[in-house]
PDB file of N, CA and C in Angstrom:
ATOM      1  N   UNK A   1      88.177 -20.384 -33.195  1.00  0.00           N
ATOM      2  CA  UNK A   1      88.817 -20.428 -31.888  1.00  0.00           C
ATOM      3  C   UNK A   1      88.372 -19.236 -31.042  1.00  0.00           C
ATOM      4  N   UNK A   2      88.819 -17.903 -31.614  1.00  0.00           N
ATOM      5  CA  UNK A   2      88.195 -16.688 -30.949  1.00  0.00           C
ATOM      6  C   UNK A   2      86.473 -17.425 -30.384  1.00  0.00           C
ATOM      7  N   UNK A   3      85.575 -17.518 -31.803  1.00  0.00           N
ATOM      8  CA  UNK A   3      84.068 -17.772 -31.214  1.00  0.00           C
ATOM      9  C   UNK A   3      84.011 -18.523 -29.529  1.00  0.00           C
ATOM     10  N   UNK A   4      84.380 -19.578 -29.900  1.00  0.00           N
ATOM     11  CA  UNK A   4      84.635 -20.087 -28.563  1.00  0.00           C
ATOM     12  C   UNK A   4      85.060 -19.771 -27.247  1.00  0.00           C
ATOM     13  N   UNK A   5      86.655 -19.202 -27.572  1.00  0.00           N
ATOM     14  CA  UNK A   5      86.206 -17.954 -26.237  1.00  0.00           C
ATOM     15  C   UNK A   5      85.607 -17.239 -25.646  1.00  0.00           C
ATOM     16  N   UNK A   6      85.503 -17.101 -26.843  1.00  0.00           N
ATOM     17  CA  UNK A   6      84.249 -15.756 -26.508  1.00  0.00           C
ATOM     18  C   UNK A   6      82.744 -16.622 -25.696  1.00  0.00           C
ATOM     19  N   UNK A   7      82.147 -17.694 -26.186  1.00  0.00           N
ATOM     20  CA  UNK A   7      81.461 -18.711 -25.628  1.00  0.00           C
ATOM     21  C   UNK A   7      81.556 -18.936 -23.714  1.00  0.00           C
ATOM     22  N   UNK A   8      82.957 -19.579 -23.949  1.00  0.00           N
ATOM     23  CA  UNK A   8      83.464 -19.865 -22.989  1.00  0.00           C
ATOM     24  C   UNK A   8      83.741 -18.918 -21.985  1.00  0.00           C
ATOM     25  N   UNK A   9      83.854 -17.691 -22.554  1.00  0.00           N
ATOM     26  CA  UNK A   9      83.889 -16.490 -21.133  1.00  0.00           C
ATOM     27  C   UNK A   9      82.106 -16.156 -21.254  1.00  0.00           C
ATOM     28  N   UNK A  10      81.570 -16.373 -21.690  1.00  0.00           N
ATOM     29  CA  UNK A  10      80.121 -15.822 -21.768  1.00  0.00           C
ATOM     30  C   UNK A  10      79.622 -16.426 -20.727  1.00  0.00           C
ATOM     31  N   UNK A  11      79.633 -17.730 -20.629  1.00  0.00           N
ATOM     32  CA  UNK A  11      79.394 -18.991 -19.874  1.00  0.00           C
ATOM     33  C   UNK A  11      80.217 -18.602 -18.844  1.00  0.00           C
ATOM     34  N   UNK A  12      81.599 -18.485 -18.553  1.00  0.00           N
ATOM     35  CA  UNK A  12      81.525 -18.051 -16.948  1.00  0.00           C
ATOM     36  C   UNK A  12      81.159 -16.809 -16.416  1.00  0.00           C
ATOM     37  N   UNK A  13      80.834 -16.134 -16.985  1.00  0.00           N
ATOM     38  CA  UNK A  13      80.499 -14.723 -16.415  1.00  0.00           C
ATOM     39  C   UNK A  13      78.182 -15.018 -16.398  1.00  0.00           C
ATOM     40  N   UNK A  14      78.165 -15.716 -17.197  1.00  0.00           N
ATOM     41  CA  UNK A  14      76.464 -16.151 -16.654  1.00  0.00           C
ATOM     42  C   UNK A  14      76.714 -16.974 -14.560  1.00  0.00           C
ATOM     43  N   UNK A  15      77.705 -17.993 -15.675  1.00  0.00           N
ATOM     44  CA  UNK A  15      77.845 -18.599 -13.789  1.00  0.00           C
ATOM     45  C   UNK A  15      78.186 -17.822 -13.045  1.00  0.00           C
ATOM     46  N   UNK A  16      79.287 -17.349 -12.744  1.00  0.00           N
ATOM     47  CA  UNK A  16      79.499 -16.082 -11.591  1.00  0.00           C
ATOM     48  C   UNK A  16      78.254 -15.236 -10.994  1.00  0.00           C
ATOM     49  N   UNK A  17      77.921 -14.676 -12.260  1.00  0.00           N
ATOM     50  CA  UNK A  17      76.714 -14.038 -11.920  1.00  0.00           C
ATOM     51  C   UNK A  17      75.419 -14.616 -11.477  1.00  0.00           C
ATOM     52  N   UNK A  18      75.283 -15.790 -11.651  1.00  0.00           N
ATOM     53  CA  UNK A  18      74.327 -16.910 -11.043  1.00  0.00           C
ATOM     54  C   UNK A  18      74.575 -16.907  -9.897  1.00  0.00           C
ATOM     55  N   UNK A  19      76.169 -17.528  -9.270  1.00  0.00           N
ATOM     56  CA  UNK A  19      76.546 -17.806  -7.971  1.00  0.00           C
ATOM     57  C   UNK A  19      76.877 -16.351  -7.096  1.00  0.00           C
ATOM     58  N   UNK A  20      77.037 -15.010  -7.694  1.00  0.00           N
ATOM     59  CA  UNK A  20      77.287 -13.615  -7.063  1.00  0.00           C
ATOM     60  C   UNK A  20      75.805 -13.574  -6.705  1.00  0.00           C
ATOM     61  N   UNK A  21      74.662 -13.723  -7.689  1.00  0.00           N
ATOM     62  CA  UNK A  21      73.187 -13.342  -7.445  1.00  0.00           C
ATOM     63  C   UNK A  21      72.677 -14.741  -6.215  1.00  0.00           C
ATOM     64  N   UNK A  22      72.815 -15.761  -6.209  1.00  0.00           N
ATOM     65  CA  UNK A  22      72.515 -16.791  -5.133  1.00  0.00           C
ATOM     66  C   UNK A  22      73.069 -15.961  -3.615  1.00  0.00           C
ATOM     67  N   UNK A  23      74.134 -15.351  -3.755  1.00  0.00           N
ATOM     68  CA  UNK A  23      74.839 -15.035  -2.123  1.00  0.00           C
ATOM     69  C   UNK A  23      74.132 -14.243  -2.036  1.00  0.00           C
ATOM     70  N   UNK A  24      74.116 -12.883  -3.102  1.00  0.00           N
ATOM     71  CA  UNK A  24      73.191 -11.808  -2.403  1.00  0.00           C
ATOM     72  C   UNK A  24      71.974 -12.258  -2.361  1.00  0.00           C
ATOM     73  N   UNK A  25      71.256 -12.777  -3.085  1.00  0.00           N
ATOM     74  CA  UNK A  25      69.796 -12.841  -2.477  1.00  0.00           C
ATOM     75  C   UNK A  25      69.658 -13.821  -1.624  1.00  0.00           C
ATOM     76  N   UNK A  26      70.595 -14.622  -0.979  1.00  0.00           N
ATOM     77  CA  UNK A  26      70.349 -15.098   0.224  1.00  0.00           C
ATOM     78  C   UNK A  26      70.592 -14.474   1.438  1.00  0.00           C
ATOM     79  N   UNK A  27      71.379 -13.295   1.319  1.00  0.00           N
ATOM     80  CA  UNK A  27      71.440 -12.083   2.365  1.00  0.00           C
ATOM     81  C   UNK A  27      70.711 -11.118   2.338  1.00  0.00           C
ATOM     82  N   UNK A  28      70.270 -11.035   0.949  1.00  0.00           N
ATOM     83  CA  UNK A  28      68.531 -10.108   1.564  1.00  0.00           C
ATOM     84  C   UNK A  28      67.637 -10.684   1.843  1.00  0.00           C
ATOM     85  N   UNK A  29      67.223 -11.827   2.044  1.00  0.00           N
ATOM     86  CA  UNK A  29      65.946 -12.758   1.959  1.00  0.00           C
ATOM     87  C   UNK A  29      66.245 -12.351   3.960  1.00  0.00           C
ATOM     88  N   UNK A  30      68.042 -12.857   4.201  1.00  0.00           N
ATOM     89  CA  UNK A  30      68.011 -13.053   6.302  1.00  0.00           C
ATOM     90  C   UNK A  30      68.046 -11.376   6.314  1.00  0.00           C
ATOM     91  N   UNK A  31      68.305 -10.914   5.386  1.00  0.00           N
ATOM     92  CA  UNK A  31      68.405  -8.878   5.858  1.00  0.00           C
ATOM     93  C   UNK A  31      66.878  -8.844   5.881  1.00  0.00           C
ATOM     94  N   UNK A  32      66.426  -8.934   5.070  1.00  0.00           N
ATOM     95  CA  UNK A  32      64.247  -8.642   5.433  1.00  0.00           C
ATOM     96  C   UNK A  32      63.583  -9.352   6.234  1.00  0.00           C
ATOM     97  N   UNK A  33      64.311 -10.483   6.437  1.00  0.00           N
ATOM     98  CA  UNK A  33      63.249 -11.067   7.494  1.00  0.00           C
ATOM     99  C   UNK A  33      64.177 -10.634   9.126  1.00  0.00           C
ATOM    100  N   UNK A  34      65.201 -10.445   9.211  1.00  0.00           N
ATOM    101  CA  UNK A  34      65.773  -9.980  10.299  1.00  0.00           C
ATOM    102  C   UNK A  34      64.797  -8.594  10.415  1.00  0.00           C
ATOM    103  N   UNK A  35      64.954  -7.816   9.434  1.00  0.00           N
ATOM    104  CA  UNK A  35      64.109  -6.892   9.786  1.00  0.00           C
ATOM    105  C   UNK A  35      62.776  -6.772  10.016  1.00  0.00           C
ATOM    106  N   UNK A  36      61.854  -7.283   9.532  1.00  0.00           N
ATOM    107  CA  UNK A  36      60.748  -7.901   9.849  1.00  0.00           C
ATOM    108  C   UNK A  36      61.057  -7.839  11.456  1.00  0.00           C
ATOM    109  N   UNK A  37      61.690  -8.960  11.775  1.00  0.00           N
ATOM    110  CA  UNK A  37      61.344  -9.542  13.207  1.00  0.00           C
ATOM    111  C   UNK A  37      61.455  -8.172  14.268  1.00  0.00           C
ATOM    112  N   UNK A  38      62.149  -7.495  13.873  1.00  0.00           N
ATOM    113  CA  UNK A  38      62.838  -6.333  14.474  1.00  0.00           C
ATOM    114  C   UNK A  38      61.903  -5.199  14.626  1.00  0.00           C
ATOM    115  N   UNK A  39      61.436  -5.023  13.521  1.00  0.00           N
ATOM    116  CA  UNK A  39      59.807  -4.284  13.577  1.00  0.00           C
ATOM    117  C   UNK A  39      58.913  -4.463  14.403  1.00  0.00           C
ATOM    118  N   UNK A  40      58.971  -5.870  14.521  1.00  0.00           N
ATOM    119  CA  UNK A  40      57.643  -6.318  14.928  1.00  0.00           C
ATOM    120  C   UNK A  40      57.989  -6.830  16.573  1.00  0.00           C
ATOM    121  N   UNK A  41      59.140  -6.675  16.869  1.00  0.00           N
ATOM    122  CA  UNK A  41      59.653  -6.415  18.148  1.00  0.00           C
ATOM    123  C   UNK A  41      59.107  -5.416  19.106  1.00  0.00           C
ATOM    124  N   UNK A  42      59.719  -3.987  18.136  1.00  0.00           N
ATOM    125  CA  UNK A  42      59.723  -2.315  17.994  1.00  0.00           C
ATOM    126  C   UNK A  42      57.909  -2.010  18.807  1.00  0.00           C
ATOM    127  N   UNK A  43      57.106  -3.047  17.848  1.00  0.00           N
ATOM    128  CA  UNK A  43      55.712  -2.866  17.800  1.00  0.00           C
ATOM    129  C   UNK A  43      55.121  -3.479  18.903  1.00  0.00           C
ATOM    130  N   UNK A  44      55.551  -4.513  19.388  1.00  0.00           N
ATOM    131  CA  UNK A  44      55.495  -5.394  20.579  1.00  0.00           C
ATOM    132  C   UNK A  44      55.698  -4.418  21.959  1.00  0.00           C
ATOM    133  N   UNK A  45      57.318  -3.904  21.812  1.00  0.00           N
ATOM    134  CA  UNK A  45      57.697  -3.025  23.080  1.00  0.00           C
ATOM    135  C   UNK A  45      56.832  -1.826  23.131  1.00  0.00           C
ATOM    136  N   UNK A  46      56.252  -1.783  21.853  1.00  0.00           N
ATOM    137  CA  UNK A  46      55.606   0.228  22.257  1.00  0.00           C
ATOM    138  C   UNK A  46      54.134  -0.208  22.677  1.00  0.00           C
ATOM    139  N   UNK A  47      53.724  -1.622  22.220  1.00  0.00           N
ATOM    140  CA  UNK A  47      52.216  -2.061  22.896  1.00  0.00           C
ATOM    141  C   UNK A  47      52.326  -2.203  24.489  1.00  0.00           C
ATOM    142  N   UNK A  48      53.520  -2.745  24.279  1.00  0.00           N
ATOM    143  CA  UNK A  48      53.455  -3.035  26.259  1.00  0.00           C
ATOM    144  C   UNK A  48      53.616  -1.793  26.833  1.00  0.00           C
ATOM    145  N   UNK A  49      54.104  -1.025  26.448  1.00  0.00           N
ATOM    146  CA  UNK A  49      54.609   0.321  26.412  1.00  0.00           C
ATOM    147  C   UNK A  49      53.129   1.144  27.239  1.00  0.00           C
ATOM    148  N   UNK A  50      52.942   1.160  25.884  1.00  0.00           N
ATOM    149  CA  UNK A  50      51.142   1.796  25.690  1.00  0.00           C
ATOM    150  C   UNK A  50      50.248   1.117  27.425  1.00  0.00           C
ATOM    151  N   UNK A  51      50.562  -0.644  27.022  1.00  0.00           N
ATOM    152  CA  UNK A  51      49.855  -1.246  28.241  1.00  0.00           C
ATOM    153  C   UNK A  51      50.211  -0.664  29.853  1.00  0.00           C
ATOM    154  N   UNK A  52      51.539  -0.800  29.572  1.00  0.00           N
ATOM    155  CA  UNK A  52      51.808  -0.180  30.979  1.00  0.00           C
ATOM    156  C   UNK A  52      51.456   1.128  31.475  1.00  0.00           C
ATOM    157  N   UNK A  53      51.711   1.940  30.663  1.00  0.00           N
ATOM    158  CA  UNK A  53      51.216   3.691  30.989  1.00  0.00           C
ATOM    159  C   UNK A  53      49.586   3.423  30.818  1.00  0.00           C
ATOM    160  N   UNK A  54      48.557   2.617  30.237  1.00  0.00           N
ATOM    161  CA  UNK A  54      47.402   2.865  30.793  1.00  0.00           C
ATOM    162  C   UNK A  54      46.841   1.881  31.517  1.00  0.00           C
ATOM    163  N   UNK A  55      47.614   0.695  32.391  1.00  0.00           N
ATOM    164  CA  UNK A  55      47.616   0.539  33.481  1.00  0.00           C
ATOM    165  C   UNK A  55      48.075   1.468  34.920  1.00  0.00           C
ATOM    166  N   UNK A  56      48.954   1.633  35.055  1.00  0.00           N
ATOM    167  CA  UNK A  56      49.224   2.665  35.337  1.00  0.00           C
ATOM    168  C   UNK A  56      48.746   4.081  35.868  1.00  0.00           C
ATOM    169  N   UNK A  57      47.986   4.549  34.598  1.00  0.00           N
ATOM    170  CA  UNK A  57      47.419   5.418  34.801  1.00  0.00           C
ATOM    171  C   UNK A  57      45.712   5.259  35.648  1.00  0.00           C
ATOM    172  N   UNK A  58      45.465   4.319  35.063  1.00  0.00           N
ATOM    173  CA  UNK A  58      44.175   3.698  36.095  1.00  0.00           C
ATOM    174  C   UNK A  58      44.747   3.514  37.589  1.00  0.00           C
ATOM    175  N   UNK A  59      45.790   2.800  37.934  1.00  0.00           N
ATOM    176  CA  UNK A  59      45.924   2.514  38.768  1.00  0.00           C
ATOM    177  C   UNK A  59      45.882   3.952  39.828  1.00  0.00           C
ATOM    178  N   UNK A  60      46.543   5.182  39.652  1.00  0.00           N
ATOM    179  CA  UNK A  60      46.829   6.107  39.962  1.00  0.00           C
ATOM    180  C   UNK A  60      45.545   6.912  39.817  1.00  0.00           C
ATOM    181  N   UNK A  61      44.796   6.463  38.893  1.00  0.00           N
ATOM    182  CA  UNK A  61      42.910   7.204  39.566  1.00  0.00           C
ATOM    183  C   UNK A  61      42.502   6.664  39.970  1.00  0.00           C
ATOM    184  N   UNK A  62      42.775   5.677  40.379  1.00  0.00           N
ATOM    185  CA  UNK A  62      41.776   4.964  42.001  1.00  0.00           C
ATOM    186  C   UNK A  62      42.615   5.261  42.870  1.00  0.00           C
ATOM    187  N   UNK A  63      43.678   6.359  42.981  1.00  0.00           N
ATOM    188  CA  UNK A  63      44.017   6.035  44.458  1.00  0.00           C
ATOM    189  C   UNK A  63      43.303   7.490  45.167  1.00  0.00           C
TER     190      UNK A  63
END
């Protein structure tokens, strides 16, 4: 009888930990790719960034 318990809690604590490990790694999978996008935002604004100050700056040696 004990064995079996013992079984039987083994077995829910694998599941739990199956279904605890499914939530979190489905919130780091949207946490890294959120971040990702966010980076690559970051990298986007400092190019235009870059674009504008050496537009800009041309523009202001031809005058």
């Amino acid at each position: 009888m004990a064995l079996g318990f013992r079984f039987a809690q083994t077995l829910l604590n694998l599941a739990f930990a199956r279904f605890v490990g499914a939530i979190f790694g489905s919130y780091c999978r949207e946490f890294e790719k959120k971040q990702k996008q966010d980076e690559k935002q970051k990298q986007d604004e400092k190019q235009l960034g870059i674009r504008f100050a050496h537009e800009l700056f041309f523009s202001l040696r031809s005058i």
